[in-house]
PDB file of N, CA and C in Angstrom:
ATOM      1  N   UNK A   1      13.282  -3.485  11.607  1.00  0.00           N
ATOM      2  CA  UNK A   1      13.568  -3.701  10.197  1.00  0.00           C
ATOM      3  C   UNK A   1      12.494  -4.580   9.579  1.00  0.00           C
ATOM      4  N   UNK A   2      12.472  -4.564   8.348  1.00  0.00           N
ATOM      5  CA  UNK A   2      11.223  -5.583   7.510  1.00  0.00           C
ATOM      6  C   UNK A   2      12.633  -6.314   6.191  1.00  0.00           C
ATOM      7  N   UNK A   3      11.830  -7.209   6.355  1.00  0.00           N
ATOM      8  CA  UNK A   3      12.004  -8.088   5.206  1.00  0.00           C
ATOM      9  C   UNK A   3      11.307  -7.585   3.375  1.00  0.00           C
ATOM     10  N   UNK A   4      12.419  -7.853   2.284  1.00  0.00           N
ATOM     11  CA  UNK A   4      11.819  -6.972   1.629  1.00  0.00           C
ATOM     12  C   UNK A   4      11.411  -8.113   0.222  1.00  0.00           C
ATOM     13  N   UNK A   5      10.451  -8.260  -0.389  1.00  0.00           N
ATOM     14  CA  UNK A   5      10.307  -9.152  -1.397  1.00  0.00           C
ATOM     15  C   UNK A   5      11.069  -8.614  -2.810  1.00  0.00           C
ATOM     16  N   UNK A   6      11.734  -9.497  -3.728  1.00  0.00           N
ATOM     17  CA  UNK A   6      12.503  -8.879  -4.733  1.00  0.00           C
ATOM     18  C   UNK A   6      11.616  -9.226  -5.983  1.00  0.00           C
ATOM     19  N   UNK A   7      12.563  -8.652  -7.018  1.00  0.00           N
ATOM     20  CA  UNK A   7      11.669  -8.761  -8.165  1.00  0.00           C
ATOM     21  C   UNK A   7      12.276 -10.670  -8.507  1.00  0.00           C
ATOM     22  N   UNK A   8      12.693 -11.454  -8.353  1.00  0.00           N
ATOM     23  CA  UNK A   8      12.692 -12.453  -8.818  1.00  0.00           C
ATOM     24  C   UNK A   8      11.650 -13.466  -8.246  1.00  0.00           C
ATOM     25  N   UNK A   9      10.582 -12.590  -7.498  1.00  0.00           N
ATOM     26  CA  UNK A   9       9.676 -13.265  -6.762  1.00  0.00           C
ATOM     27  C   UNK A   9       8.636 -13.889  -7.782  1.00  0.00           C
ATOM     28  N   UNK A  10       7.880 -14.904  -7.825  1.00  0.00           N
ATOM     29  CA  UNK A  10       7.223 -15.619  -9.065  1.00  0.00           C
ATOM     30  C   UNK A  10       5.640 -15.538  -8.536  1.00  0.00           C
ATOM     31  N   UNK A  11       5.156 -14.860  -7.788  1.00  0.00           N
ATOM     32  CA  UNK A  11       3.814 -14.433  -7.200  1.00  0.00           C
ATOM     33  C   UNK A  11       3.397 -15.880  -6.537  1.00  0.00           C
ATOM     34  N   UNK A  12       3.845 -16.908  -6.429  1.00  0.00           N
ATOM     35  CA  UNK A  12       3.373 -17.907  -5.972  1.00  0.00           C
ATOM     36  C   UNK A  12       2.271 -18.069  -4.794  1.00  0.00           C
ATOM     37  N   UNK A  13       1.780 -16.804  -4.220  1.00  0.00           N
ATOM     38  CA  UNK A  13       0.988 -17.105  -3.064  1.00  0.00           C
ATOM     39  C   UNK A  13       1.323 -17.789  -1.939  1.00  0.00           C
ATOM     40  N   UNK A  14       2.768 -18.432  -1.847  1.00  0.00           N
ATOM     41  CA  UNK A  14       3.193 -19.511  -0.703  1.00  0.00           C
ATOM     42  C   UNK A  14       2.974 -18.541   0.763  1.00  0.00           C
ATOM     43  N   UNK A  15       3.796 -17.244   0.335  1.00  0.00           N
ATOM     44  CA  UNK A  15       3.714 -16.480   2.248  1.00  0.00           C
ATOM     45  C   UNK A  15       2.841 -15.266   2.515  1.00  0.00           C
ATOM     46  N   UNK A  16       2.155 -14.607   1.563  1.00  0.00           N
ATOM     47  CA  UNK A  16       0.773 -14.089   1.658  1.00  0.00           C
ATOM     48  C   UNK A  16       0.364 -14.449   3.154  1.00  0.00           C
ATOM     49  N   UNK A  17      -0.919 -15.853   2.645  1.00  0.00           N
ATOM     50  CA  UNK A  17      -1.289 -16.282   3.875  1.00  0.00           C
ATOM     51  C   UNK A  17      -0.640 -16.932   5.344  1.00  0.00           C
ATOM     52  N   UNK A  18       0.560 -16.597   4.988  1.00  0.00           N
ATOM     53  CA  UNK A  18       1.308 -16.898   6.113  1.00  0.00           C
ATOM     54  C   UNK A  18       1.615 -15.840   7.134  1.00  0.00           C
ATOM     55  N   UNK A  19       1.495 -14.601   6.522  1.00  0.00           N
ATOM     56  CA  UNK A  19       2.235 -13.830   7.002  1.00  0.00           C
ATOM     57  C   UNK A  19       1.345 -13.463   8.481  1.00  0.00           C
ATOM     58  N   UNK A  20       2.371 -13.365   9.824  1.00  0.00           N
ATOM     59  CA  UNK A  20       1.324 -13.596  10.748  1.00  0.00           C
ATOM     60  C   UNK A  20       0.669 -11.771  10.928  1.00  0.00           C
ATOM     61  N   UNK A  21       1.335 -10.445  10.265  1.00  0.00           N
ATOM     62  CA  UNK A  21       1.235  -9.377  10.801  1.00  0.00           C
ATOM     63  C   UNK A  21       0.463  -8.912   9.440  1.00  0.00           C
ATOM     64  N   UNK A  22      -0.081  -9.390   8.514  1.00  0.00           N
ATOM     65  CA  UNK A  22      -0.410  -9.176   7.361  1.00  0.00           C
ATOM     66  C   UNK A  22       0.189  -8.215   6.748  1.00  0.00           C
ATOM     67  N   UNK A  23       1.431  -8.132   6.575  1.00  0.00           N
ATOM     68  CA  UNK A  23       2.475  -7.226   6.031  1.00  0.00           C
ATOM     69  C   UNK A  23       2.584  -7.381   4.369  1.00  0.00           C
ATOM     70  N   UNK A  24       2.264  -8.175   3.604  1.00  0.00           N
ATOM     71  CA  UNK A  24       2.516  -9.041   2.282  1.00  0.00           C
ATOM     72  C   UNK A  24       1.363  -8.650   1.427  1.00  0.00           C
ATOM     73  N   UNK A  25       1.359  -7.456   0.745  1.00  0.00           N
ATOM     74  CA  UNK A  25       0.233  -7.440  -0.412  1.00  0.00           C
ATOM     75  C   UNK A  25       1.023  -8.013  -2.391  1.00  0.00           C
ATOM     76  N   UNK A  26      -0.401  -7.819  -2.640  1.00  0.00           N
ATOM     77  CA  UNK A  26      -0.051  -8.204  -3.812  1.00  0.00           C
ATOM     78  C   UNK A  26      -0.167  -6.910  -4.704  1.00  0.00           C
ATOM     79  N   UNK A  27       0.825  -6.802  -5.398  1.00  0.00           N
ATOM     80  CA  UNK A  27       1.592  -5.783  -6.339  1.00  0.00           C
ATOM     81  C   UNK A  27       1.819  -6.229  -7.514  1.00  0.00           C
ATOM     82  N   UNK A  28       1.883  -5.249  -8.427  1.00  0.00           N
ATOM     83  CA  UNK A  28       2.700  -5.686  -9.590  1.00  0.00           C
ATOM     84  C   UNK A  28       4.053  -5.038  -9.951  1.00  0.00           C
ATOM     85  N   UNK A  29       5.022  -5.962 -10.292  1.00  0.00           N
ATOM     86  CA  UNK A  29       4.982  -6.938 -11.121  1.00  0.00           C
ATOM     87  C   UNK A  29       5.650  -8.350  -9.647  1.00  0.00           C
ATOM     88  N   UNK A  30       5.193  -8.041  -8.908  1.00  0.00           N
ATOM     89  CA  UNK A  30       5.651  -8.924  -7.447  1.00  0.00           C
ATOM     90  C   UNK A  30       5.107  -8.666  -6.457  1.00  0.00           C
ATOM     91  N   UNK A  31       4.880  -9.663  -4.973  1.00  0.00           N
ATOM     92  CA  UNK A  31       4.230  -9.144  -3.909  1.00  0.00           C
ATOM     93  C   UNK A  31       5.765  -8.170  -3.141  1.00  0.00           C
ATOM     94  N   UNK A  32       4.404  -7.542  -2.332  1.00  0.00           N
ATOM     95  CA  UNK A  32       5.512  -6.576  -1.630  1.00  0.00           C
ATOM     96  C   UNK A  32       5.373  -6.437  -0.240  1.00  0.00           C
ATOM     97  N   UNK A  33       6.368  -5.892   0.828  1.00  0.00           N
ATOM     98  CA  UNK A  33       6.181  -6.123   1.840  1.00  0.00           C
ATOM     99  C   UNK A  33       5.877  -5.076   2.228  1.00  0.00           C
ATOM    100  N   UNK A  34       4.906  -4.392   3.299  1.00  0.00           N
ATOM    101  CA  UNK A  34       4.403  -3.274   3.636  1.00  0.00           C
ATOM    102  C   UNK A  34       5.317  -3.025   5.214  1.00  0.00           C
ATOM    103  N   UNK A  35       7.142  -2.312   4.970  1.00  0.00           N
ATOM    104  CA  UNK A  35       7.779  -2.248   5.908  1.00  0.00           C
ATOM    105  C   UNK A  35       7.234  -1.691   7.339  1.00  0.00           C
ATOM    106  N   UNK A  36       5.780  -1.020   7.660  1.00  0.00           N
ATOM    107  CA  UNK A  36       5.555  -0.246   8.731  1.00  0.00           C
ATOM    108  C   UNK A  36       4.861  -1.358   9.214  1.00  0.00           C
ATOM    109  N   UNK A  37       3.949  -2.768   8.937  1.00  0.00           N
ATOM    110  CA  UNK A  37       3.638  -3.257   9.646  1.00  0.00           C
ATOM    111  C   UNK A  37       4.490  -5.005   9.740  1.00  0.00           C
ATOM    112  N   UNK A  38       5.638  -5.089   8.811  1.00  0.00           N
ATOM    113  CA  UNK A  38       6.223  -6.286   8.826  1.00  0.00           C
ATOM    114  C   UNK A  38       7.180  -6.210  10.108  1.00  0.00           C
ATOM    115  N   UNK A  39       7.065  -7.285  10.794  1.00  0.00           N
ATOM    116  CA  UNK A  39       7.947  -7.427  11.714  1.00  0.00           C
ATOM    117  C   UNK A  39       9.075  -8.154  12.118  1.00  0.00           C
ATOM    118  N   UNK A  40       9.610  -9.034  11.183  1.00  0.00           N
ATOM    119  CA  UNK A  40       9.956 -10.113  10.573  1.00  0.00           C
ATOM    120  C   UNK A  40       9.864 -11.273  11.320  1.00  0.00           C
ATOM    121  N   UNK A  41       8.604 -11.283  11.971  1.00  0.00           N
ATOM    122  CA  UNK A  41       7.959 -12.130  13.006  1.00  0.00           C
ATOM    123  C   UNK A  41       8.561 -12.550  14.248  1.00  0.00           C
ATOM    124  N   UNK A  42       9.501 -11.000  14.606  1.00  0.00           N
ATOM    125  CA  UNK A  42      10.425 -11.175  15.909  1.00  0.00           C
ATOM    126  C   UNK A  42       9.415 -11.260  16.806  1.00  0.00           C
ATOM    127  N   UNK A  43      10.040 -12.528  18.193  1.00  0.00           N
ATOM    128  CA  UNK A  43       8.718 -12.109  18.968  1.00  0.00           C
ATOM    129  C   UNK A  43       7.674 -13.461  19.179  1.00  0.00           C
ATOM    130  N   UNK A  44       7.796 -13.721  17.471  1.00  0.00           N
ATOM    131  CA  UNK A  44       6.391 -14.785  17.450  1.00  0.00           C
ATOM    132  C   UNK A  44       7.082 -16.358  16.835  1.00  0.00           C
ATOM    133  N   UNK A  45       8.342 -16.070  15.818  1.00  0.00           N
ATOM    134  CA  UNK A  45       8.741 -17.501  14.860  1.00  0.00           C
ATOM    135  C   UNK A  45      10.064 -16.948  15.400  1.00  0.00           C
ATOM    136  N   UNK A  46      10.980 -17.944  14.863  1.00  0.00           N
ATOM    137  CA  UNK A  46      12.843 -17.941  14.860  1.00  0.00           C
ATOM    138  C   UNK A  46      12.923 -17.814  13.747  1.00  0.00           C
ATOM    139  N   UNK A  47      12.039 -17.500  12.562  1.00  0.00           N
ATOM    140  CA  UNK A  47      12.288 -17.179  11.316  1.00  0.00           C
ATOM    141  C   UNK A  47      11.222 -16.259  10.834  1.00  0.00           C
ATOM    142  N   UNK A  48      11.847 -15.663   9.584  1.00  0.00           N
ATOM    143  CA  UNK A  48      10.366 -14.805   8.831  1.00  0.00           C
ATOM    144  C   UNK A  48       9.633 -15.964   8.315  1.00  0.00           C
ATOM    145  N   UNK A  49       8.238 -15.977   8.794  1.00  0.00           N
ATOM    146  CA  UNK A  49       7.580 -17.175   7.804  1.00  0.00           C
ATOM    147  C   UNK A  49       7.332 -16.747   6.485  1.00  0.00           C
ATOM    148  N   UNK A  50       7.584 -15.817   5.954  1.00  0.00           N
ATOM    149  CA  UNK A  50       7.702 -15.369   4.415  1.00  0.00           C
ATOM    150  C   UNK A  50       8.662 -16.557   3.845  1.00  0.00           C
ATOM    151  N   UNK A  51      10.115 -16.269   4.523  1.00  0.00           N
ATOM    152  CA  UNK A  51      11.249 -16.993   3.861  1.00  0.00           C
ATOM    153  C   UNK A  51      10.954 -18.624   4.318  1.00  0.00           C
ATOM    154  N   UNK A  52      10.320 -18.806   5.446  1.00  0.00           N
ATOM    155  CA  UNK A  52      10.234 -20.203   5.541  1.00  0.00           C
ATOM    156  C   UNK A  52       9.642 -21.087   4.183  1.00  0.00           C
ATOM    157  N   UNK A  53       8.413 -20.311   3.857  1.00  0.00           N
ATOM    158  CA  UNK A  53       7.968 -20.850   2.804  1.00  0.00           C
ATOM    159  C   UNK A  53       8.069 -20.818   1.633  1.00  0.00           C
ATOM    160  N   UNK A  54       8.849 -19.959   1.320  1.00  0.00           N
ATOM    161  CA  UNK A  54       9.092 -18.929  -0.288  1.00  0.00           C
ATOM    162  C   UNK A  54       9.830 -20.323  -1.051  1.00  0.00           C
ATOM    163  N   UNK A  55       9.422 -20.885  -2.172  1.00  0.00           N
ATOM    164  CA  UNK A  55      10.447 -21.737  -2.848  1.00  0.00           C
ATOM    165  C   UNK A  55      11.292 -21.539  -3.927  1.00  0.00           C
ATOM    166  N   UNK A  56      11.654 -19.629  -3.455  1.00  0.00           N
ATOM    167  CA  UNK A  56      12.343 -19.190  -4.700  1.00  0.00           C
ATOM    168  C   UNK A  56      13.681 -18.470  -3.900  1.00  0.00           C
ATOM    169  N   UNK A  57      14.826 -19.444  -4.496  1.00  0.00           N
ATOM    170  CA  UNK A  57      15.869 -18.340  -3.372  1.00  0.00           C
ATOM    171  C   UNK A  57      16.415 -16.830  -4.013  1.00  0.00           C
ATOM    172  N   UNK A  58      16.645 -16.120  -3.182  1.00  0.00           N
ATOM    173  CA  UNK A  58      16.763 -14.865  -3.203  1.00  0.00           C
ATOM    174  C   UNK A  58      15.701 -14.088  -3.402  1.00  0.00           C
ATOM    175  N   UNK A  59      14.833 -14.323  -3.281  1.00  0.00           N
ATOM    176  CA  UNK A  59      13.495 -13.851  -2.994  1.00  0.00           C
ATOM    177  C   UNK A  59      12.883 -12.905  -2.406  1.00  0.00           C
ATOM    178  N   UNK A  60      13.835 -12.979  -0.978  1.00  0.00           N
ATOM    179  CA  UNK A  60      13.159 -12.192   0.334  1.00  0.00           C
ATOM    180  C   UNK A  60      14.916 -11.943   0.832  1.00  0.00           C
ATOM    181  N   UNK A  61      14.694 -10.532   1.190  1.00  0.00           N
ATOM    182  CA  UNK A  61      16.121 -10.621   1.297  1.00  0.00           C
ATOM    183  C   UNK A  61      15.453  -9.437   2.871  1.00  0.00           C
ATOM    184  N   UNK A  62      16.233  -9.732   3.871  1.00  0.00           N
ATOM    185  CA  UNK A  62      16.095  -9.211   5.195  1.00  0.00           C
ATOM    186  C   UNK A  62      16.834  -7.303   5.081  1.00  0.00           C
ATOM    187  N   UNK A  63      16.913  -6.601   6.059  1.00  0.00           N
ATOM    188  CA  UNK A  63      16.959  -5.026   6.366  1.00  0.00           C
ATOM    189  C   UNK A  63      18.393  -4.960   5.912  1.00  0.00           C
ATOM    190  N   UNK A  64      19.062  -5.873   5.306  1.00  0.00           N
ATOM    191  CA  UNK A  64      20.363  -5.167   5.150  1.00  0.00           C
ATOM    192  C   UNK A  64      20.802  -5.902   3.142  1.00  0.00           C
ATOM    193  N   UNK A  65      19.469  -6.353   3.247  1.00  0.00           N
ATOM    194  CA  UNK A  65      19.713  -6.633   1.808  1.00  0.00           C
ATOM    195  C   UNK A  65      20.145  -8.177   1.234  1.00  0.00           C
ATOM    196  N   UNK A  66      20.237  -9.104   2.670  1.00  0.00           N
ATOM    197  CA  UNK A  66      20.796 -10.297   2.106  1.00  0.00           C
ATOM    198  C   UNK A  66      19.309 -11.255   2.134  1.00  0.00           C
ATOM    199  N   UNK A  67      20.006 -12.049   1.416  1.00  0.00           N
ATOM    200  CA  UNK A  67      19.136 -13.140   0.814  1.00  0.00           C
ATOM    201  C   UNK A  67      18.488 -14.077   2.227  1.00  0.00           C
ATOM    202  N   UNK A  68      17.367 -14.397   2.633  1.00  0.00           N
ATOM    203  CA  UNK A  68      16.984 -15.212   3.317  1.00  0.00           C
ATOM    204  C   UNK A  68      17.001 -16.854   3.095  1.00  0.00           C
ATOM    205  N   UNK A  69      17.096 -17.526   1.819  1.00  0.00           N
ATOM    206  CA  UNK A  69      17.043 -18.171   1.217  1.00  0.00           C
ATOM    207  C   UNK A  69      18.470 -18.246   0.273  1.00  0.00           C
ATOM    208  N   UNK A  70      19.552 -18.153   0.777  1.00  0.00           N
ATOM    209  CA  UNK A  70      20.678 -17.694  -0.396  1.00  0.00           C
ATOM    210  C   UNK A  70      20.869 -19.281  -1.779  1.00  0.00           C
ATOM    211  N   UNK A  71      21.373 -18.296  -2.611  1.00  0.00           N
ATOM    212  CA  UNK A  71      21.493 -19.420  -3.524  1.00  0.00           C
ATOM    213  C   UNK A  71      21.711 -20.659  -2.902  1.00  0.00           C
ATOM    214  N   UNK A  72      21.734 -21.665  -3.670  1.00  0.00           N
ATOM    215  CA  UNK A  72      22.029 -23.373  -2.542  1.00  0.00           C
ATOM    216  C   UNK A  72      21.179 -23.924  -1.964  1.00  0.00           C
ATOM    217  N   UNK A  73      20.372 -22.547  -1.392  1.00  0.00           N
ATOM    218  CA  UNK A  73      20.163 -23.388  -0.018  1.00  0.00           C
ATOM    219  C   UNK A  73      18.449 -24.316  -0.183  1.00  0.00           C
ATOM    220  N   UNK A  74      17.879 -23.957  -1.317  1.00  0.00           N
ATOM    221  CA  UNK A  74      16.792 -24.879  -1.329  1.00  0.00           C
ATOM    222  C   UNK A  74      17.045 -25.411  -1.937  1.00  0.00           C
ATOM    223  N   UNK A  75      18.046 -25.699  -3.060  1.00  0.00           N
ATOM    224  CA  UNK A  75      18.185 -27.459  -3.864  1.00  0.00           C
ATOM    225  C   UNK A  75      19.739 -27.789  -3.087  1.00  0.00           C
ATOM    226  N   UNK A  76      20.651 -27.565  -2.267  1.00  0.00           N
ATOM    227  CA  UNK A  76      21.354 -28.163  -1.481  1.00  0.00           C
ATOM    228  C   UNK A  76      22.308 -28.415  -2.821  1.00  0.00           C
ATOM    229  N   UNK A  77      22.565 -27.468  -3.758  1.00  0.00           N
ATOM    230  CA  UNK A  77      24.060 -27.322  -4.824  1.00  0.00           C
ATOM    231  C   UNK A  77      24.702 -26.809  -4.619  1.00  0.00           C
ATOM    232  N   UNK A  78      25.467 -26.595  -4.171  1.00  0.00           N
ATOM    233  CA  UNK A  78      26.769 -25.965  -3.529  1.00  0.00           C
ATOM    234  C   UNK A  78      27.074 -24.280  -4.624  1.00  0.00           C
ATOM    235  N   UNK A  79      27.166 -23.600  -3.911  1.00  0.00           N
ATOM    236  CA  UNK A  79      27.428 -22.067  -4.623  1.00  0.00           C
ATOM    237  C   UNK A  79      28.671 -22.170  -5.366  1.00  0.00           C
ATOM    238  N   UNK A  80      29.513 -22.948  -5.235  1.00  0.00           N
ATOM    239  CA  UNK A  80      30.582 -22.801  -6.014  1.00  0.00           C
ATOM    240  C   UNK A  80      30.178 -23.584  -7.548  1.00  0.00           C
ATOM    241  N   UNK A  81      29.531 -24.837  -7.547  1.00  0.00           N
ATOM    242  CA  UNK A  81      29.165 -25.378  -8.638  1.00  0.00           C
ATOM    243  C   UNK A  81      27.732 -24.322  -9.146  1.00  0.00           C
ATOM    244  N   UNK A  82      27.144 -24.033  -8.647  1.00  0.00           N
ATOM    245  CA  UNK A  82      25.920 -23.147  -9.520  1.00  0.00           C
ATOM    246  C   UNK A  82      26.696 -21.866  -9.673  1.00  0.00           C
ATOM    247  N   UNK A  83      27.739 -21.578  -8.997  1.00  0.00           N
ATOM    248  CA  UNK A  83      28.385 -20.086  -9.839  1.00  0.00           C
ATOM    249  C   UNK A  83      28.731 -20.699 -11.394  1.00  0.00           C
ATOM    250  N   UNK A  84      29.286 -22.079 -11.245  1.00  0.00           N
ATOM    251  CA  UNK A  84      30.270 -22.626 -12.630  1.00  0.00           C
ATOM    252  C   UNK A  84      29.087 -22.681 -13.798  1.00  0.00           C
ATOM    253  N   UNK A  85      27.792 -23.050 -13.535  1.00  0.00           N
ATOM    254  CA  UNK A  85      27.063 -23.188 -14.187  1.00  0.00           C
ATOM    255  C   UNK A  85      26.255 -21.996 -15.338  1.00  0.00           C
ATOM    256  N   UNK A  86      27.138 -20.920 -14.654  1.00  0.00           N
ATOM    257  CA  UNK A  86      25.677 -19.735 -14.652  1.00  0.00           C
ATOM    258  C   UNK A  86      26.942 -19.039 -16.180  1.00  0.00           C
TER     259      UNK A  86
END
């Protein structure tokens, strides 16, 4: 399976150069992941280093569609208060 970049991605350049299988081009209107050579760095990390670095959650969402980064989890606000907010 590959990891897939979404459109709420902000081009930031953070996992480009990270990526260890060079799977990550740049596209418009977002980077994208090139599924035949992404591997989601099984093998090499305990994580995709895409999502390690990405500072946008929901960003990168793994082979079944979920979020690598789910809401919360990079400013540590609890999903029930950022649902109240929205």
């Amino acid at each position: 399976m590959a990891v897939k970049i979404v459109e709420s991605c902000v081009n930031c350049w953070a996992c480009q150069p990270l990526c260890p299988s060079d799977a990550i081009y740049e596209a418009q209107p977002h980077f994208l992941v090139d599924a035949k050579r992404c591997t989601e760095c099984d093998g090499e990390y305990a994580d995709p280093q895409c999502a390690s670095i990405c500072p946008i959650e929901c960003a990168i969402v793994d082979g079944l569609g979920e979020a690598l980064n789910p809401l919360g989890s990079l400013t540590n606000i609890p999903l029930a208060k950022l649902l109240a907010m929205a």
